[in-house]
C-alpha atoms as a PDB file:
ATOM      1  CA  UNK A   1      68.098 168.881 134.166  1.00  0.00           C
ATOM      2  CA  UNK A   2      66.971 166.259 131.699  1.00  0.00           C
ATOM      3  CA  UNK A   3      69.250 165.182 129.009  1.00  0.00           C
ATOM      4  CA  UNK A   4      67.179 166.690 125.673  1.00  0.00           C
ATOM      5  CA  UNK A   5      68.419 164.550 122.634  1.00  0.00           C
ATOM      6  CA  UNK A   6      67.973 165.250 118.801  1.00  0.00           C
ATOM      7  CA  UNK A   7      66.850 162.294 117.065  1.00  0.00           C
ATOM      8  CA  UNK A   8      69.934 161.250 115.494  1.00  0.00           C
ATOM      9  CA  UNK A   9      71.385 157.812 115.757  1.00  0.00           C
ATOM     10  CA  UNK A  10      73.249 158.857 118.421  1.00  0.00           C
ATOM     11  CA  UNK A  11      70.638 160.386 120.542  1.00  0.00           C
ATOM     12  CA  UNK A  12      68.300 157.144 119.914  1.00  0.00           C
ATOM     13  CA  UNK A  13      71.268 154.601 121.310  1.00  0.00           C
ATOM     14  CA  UNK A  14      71.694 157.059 124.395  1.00  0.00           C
ATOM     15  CA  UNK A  15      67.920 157.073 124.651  1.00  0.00           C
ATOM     16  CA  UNK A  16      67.861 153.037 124.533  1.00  0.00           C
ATOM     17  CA  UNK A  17      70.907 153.351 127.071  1.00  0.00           C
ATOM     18  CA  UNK A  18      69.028 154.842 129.622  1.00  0.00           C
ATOM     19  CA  UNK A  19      66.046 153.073 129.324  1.00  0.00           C
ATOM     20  CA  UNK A  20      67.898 149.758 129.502  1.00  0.00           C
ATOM     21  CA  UNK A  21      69.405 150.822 132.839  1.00  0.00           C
ATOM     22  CA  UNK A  22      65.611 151.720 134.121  1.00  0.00           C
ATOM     23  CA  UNK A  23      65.272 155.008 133.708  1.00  0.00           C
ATOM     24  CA  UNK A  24      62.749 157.376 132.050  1.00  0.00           C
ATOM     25  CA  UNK A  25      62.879 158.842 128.571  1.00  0.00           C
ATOM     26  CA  UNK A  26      60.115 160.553 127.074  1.00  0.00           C
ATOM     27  CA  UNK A  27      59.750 160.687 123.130  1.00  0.00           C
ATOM     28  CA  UNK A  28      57.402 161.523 120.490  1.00  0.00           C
ATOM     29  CA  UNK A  29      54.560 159.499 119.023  1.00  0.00           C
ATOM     30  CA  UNK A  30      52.059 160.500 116.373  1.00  0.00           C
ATOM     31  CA  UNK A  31      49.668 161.544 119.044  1.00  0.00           C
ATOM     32  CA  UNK A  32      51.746 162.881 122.380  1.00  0.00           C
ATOM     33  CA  UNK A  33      55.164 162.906 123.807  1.00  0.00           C
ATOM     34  CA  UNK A  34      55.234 159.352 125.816  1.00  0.00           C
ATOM     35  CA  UNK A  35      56.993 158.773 129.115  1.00  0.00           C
ATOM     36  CA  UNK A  36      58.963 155.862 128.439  1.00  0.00           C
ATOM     37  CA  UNK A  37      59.713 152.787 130.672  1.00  0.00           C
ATOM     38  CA  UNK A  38      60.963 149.059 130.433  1.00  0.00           C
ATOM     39  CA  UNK A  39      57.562 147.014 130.645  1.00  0.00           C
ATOM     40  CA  UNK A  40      59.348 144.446 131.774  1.00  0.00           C
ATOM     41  CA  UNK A  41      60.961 146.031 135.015  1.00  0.00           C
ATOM     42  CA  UNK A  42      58.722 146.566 137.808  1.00  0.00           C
ATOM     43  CA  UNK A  43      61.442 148.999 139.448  1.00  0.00           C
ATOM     44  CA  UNK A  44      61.164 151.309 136.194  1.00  0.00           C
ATOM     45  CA  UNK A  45      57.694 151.252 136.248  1.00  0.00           C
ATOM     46  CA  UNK A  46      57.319 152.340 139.873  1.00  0.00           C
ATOM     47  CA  UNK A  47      59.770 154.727 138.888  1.00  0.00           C
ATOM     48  CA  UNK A  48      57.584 155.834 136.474  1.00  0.00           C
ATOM     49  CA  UNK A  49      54.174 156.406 138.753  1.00  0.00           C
ATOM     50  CA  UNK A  50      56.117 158.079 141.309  1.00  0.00           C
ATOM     51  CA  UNK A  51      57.285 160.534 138.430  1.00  0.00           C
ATOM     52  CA  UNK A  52      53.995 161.326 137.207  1.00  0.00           C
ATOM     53  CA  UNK A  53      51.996 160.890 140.568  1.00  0.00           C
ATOM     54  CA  UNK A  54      49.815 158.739 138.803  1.00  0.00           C
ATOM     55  CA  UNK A  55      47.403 156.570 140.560  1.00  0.00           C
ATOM     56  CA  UNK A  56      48.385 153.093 140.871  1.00  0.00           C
ATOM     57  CA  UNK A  57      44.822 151.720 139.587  1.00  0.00           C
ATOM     58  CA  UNK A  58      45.421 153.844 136.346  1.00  0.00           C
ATOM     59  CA  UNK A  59      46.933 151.417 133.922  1.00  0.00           C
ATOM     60  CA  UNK A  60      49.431 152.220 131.313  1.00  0.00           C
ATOM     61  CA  UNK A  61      49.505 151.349 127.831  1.00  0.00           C
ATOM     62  CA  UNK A  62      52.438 149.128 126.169  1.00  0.00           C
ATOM     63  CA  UNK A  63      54.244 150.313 123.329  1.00  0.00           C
ATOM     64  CA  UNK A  64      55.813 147.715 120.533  1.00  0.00           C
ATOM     65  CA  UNK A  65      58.175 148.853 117.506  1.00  0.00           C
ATOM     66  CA  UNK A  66      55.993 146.352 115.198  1.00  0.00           C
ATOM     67  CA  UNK A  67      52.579 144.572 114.904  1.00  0.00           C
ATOM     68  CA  UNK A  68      54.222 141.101 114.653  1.00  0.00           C
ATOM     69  CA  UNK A  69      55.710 141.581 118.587  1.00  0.00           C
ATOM     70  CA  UNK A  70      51.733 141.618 119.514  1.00  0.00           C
ATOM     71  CA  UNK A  71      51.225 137.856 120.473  1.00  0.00           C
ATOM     72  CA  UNK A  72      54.406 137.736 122.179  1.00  0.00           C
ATOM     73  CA  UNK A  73      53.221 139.725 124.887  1.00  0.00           C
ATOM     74  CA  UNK A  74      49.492 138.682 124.577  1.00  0.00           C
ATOM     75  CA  UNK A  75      48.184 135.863 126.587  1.00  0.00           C
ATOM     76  CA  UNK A  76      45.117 135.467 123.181  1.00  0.00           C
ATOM     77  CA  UNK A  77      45.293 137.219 120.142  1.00  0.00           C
ATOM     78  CA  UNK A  78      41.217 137.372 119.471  1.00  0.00           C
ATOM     79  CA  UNK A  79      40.785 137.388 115.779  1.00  0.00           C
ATOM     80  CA  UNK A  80      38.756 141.173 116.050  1.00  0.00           C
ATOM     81  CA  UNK A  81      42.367 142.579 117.529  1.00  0.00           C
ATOM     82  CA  UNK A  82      43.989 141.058 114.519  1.00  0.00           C
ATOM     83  CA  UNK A  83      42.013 142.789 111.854  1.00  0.00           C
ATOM     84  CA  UNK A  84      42.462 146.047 113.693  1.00  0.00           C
ATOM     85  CA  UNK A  85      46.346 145.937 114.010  1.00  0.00           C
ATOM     86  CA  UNK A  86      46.293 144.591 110.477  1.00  0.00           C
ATOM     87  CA  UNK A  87      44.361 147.622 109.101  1.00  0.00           C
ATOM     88  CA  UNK A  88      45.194 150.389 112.147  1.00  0.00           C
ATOM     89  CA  UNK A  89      48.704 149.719 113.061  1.00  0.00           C
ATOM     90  CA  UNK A  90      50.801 151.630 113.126  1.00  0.00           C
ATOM     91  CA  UNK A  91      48.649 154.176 114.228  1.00  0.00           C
ATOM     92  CA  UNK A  92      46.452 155.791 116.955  1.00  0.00           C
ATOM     93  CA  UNK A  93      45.244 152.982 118.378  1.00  0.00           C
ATOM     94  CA  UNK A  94      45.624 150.655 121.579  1.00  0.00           C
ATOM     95  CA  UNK A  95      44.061 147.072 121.445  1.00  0.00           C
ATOM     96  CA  UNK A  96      43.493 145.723 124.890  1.00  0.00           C
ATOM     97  CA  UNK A  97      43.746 142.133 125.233  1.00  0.00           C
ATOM     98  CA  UNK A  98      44.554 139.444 127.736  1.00  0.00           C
ATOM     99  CA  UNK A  99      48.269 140.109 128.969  1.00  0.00           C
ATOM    100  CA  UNK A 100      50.753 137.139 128.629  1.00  0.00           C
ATOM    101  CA  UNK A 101      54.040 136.058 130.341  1.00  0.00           C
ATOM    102  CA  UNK A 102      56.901 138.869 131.109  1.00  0.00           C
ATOM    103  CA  UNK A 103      54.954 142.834 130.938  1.00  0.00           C
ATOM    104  CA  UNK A 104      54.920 143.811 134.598  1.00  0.00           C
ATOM    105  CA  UNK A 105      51.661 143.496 136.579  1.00  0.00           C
ATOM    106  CA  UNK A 106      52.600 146.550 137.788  1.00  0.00           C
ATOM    107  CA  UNK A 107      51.932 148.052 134.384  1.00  0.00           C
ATOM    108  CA  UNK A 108      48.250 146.486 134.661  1.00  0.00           C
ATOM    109  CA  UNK A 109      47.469 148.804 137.425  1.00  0.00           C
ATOM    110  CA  UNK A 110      45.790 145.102 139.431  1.00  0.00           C
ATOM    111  CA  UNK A 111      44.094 144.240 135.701  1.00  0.00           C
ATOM    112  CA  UNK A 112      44.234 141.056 133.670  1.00  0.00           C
ATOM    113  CA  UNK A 113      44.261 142.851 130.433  1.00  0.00           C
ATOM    114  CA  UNK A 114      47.094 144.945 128.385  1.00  0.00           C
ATOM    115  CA  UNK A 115      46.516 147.564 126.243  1.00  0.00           C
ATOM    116  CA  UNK A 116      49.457 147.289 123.101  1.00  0.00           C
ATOM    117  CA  UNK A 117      49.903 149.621 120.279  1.00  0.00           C
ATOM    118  CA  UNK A 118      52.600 150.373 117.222  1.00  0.00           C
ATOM    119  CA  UNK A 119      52.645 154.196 117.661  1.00  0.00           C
ATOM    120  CA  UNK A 120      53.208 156.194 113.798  1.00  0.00           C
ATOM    121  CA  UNK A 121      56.097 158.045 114.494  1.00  0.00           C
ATOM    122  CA  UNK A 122      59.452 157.810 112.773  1.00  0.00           C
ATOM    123  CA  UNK A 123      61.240 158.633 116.258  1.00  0.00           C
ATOM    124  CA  UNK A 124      58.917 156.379 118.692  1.00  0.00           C
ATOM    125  CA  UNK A 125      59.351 152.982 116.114  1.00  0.00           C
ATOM    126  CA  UNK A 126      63.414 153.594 115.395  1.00  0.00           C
ATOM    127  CA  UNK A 127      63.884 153.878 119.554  1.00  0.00           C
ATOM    128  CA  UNK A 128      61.547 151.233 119.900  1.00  0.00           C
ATOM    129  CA  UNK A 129      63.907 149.026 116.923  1.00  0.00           C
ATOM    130  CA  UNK A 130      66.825 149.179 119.390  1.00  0.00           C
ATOM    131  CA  UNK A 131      65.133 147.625 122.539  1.00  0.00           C
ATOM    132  CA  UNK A 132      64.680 144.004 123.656  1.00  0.00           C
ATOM    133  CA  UNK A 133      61.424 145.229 125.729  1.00  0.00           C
ATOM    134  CA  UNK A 134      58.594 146.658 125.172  1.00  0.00           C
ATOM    135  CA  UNK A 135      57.805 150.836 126.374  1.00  0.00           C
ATOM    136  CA  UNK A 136      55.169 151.325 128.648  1.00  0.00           C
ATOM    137  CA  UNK A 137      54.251 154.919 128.067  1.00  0.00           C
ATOM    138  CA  UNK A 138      51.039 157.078 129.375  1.00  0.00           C
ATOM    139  CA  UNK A 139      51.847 160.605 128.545  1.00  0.00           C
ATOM    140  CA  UNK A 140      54.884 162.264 129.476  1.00  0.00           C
ATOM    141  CA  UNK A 141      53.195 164.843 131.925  1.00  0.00           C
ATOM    142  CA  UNK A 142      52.080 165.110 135.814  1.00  0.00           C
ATOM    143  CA  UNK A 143      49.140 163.323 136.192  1.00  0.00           C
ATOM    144  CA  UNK A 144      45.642 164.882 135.669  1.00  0.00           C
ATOM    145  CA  UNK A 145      47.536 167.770 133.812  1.00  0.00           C
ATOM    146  CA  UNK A 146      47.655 168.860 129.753  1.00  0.00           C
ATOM    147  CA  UNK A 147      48.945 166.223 127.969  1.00  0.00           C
ATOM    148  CA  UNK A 148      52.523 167.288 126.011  1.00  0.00           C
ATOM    149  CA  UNK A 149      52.465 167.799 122.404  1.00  0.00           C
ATOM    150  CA  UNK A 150      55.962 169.274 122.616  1.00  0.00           C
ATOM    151  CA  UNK A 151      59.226 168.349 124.138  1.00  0.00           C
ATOM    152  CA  UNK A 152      59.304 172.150 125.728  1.00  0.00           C
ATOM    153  CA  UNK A 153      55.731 170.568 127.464  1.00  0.00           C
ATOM    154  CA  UNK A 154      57.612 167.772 129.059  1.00  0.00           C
ATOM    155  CA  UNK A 155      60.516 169.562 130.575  1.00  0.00           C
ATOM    156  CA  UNK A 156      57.708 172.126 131.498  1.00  0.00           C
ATOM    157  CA  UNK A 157      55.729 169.564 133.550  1.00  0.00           C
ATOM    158  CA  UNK A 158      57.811 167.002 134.717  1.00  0.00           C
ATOM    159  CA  UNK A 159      61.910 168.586 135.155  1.00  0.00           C
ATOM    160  CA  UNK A 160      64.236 166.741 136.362  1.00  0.00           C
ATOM    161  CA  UNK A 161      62.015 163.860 136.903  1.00  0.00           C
ATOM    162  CA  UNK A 162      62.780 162.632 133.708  1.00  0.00           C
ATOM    163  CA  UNK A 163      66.356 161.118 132.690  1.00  0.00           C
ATOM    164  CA  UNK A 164      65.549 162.739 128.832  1.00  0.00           C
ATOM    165  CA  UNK A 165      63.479 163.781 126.544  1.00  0.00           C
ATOM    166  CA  UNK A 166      63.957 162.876 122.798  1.00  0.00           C
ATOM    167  CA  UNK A 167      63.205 165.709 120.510  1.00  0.00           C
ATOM    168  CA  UNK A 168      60.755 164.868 117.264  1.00  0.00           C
ATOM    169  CA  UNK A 169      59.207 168.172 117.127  1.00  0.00           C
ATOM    170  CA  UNK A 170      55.120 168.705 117.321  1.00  0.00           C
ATOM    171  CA  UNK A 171      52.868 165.699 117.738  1.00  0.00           C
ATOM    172  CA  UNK A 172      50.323 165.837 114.416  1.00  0.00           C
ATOM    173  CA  UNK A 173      47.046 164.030 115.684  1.00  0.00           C
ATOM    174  CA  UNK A 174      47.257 165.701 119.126  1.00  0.00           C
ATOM    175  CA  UNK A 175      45.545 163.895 121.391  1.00  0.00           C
ATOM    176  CA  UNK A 176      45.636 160.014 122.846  1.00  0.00           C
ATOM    177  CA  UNK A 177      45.032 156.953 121.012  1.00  0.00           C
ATOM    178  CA  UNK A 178      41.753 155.308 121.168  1.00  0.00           C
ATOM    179  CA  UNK A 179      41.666 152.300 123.171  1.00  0.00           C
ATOM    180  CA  UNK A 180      39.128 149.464 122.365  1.00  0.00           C
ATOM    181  CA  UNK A 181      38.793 146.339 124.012  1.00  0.00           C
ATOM    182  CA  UNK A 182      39.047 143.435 121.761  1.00  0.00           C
ATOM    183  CA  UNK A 183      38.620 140.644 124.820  1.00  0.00           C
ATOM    184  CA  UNK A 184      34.822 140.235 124.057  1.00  0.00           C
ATOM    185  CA  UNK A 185      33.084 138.962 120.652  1.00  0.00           C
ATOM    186  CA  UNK A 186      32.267 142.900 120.069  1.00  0.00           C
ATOM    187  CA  UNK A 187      35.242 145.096 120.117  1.00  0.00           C
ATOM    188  CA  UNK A 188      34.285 147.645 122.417  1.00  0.00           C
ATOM    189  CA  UNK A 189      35.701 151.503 122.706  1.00  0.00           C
ATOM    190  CA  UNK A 190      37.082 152.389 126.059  1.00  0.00           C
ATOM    191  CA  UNK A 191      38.321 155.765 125.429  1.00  0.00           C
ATOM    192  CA  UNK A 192      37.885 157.855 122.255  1.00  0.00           C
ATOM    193  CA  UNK A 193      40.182 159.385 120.133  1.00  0.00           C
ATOM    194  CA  UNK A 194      40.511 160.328 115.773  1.00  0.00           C
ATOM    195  CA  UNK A 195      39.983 156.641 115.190  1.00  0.00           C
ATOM    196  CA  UNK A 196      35.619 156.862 115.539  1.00  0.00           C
ATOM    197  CA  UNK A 197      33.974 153.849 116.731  1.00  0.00           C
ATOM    198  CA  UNK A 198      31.890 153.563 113.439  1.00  0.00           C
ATOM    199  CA  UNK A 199      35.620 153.692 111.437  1.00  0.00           C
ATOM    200  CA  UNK A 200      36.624 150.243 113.532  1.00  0.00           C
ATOM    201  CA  UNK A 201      33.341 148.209 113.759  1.00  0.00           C
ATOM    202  CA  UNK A 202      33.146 148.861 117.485  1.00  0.00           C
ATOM    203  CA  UNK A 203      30.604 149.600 119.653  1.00  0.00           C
ATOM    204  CA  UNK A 204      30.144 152.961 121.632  1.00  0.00           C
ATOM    205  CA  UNK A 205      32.516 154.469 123.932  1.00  0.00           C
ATOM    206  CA  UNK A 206      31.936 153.201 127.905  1.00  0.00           C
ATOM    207  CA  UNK A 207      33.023 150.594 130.357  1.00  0.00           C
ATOM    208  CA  UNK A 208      32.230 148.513 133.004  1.00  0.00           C
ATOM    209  CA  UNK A 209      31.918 150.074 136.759  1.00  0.00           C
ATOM    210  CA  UNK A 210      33.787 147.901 139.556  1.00  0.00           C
ATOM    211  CA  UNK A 211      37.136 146.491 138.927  1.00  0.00           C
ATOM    212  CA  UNK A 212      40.473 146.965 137.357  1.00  0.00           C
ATOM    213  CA  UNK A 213      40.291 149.966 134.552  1.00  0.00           C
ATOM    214  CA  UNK A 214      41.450 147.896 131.282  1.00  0.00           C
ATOM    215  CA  UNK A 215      42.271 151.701 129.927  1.00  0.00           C
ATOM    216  CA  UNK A 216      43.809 154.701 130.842  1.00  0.00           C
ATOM    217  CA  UNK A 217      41.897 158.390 130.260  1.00  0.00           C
ATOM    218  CA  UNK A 218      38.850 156.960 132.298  1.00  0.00           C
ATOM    219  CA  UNK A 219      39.186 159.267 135.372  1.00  0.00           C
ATOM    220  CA  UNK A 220      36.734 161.766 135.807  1.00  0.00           C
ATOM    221  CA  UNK A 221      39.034 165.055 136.328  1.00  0.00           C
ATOM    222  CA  UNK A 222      41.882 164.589 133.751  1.00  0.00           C
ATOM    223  CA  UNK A 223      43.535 166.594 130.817  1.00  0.00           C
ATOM    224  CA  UNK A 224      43.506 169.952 132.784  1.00  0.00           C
ATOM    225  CA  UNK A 225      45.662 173.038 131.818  1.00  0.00           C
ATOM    226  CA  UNK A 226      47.066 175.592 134.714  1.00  0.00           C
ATOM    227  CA  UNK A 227      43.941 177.253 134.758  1.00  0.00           C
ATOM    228  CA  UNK A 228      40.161 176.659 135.461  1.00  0.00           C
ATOM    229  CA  UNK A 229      38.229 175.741 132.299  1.00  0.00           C
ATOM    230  CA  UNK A 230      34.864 175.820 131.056  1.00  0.00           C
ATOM    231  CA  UNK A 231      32.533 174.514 128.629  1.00  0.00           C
ATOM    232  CA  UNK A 232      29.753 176.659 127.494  1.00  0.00           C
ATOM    233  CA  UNK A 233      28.029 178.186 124.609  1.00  0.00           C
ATOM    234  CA  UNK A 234      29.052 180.027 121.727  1.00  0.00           C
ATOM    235  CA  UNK A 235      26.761 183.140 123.221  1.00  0.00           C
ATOM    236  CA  UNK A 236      27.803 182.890 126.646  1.00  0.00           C
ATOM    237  CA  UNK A 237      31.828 182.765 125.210  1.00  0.00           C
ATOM    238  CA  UNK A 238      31.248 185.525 123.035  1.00  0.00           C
ATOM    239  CA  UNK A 239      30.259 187.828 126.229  1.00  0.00           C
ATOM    240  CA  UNK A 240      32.888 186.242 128.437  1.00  0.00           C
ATOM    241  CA  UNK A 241      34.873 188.543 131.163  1.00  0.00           C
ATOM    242  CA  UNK A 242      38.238 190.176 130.899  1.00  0.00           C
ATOM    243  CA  UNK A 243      40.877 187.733 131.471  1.00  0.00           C
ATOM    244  CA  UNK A 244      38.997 185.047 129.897  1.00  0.00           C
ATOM    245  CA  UNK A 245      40.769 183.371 127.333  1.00  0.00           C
ATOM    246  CA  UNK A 246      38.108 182.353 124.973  1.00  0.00           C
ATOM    247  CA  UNK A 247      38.758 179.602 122.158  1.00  0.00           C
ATOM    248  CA  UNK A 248      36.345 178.640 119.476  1.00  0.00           C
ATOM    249  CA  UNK A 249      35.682 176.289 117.298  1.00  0.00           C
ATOM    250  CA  UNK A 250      35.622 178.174 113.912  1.00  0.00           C
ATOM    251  CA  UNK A 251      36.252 182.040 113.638  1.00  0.00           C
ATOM    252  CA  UNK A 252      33.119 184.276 115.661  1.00  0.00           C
ATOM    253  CA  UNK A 253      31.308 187.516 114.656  1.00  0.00           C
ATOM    254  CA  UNK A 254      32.832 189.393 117.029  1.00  0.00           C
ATOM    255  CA  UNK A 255      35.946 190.637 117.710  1.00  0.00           C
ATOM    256  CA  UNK A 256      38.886 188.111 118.802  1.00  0.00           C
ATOM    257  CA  UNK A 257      41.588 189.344 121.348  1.00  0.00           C
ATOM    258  CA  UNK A 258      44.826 188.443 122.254  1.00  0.00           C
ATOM    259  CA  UNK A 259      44.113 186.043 124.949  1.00  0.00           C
ATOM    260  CA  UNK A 260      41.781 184.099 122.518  1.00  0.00           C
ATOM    261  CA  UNK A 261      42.316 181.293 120.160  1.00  0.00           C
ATOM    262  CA  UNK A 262      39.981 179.923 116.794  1.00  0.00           C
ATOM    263  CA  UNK A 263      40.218 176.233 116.333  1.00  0.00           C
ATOM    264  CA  UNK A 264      39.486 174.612 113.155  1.00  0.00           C
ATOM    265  CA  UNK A 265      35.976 173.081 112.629  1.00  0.00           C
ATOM    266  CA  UNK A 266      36.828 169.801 111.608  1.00  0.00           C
ATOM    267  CA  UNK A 267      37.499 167.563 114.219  1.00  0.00           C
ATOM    268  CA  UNK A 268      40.304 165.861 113.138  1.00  0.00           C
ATOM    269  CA  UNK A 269      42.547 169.457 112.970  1.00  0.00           C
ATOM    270  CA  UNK A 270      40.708 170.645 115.903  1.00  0.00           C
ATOM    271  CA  UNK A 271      42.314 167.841 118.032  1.00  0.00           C
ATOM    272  CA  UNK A 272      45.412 168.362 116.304  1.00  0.00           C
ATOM    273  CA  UNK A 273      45.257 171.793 117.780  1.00  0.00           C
ATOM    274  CA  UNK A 274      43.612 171.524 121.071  1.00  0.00           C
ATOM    275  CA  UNK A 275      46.558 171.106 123.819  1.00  0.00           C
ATOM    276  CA  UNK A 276      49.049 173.022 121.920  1.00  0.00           C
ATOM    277  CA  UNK A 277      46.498 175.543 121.852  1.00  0.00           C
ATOM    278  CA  UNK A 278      45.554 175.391 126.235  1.00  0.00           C
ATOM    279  CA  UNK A 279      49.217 174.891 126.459  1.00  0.00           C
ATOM    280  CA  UNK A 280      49.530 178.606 125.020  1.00  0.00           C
ATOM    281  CA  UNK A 281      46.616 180.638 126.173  1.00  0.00           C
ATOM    282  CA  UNK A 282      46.800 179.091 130.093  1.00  0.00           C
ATOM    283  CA  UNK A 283      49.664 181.471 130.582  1.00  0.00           C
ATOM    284  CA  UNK A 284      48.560 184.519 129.592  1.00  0.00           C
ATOM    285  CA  UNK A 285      44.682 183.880 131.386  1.00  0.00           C
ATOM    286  CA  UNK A 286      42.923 183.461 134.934  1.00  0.00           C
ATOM    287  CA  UNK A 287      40.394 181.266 133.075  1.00  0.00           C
ATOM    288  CA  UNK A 288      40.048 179.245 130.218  1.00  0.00           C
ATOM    289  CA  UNK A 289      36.300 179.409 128.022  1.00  0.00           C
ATOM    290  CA  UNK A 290      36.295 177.125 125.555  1.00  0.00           C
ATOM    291  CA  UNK A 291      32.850 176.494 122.994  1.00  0.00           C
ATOM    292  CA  UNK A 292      31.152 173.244 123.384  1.00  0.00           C
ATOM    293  CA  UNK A 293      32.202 170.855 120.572  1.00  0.00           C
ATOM    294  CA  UNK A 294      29.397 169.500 118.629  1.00  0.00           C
ATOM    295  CA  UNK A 295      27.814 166.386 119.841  1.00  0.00           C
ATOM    296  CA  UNK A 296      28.140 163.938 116.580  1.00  0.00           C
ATOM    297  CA  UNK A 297      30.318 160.994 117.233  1.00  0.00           C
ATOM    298  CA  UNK A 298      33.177 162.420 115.349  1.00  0.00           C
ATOM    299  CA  UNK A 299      33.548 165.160 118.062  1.00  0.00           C
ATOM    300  CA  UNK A 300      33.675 162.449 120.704  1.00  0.00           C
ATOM    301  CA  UNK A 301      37.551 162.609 121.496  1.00  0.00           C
ATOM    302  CA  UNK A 302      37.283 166.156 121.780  1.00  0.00           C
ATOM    303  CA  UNK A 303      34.695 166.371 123.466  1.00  0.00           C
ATOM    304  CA  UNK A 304      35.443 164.072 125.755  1.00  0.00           C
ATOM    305  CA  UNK A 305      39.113 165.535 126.792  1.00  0.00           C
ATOM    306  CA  UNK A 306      37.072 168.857 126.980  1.00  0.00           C
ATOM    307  CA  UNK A 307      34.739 167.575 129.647  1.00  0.00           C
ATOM    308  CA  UNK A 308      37.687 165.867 131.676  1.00  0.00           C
ATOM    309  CA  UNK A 309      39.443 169.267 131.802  1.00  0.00           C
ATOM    310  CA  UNK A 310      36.265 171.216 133.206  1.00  0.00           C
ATOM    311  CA  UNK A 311      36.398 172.564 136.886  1.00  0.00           C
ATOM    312  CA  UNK A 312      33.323 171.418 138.509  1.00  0.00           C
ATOM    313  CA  UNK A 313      31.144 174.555 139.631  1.00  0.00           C
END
């Protein structure tokens, strides 16, 4: 079984241990647990795809303990990433920018482009402090799955596939960073998350068909729990079958059972909420009913992991 440290001094230096010798550590950031690897070691980083069965094209994003460490591992700096580190970091938020000398390629999944953030976690920046490389780190979970918001989540999806897990309790902003793509004279969202892309200047969510992905969370089928999920209305979840779990998005007329779940409606604590919340009610359902999130662009991240996690019909 995986080592599971506390995040004392001594559980960060036999995190940075382990990590130095190429294996996998998964730890807390401010929006979910990250599976740790050198970003410099192509062996860890295999090691890390094979642990995950993640698809090679799927790039990962890079993980520094401070904003300053940015154009050391950047080919350009563009002036728009600079204001948004300056203001964002650290913080939710991946900039994706050409990749310079010593990250390894195979951490750009066949890409030109890295995408580097300064996570806000007490935990994630004090391991990062001890290392002399930088942690690439998609979410520390089999891929396509729920991401983790808890260490229990990790050791639930991945076992022994993982050398440890670093303990920092529940992830607060709950779901992934949003990437935007600062290589053009518009930064440009590639996947959405609490940061909107009116709050950073950027234009609206999408990318470019053909090619390397510059950003992880672009697959169509991702995010899934254990169970099948759905996304319908607030009628249609109100009159859903027995062994339905049912979760809204603010508390419903009728009555609410013990396979069901009310999230907040505001956004921002709904996401907070959301995978600790599928984490809990896929055990205990056949099926998963969740209300469609409003459409405004606030609503986009959830929304958008929502429609990921839905099982075609």
């Amino acid at each position: 079984m995986p080592e599971r440290l506390d995040p004392t001094p001594d559980g960060l230096r036999r995190a940075a241990e382990l990590l130095a010798a190429g294996l996998l550590v998964a730890f807390p950031t401010e929006t979910v647990y990250g599976l740790g690897a050198d970003a410099t070691n192509p062996d860890a980083i295999r090691r890390l795809y094979e642990a995950k069965g993640r698809p090679t094209h799927n790039p990962l994003i890079v993980h520094l303990a401070k904003a300053e460490d940015a154009p050391r591992w950047a080919a350009e700096w563009p002036e728009s990433a600079r204001r948004l580190a300056q203001r964002y970091w650290p913080g939710p938020l991946t900039l994706v920018v050409p990749v310079g000398a010593g990250i390894a390629p195979e951490t750009l999944a066949g890409g030109s482009t890295v995408g580097l953030r300064v996570p806000d976690h007490p935990v994630a920046l004090a391991l990062l402090a001890l290392l002399p490389f930088p942690l690439a780190a998609p979410s520390a979970n089999a891929s396509g799955t729920l991401s983790p918001v808890e260490a229990a989540h990790v050791l639930a999806s991945l076992g022994d596939r993982v050398a440890a897990v670093l303990d920092g309790g529940r992830c607060r902003v709950g779901i992934e960073s949003t990437v935007v793509d600062c290589t053009d004279a518009v930064p440009r969202v590639l996947r959405p998350g609490v940061l909107t892309a009116e709050e950073i200047g950027a234009t609206a969510a999408g990318f470019t068909t053909g090619g390397a992905l510059r950003s992880p969370g672009l697959l169509d089928r991702h995010y899934a729990p254990a169970v099948p999920l759905r996304l319908v209305s607030r009628p249609e979840l109100e009159r859903a079958p027995d062994g339905v779990a049912r979760v809204f998005f603010g508390a419903p007329d009728c009555p609410v059972g013990e396979h069901d779940a009310v999230l907040p409606r505001d956004p921002r604590a709904a996401a907070a909420a959301l995978y600790a919340t599928l984490w809990n009610v896929q055990s205990r359902a056949t099926a998963i009913w969740v209300e469609a999130p409003p459409t405004n662009d606030e609503w986009h991240a959830v929304r958008d992991r929502l429609s990921r996690a839905v099982v075609p019909s």
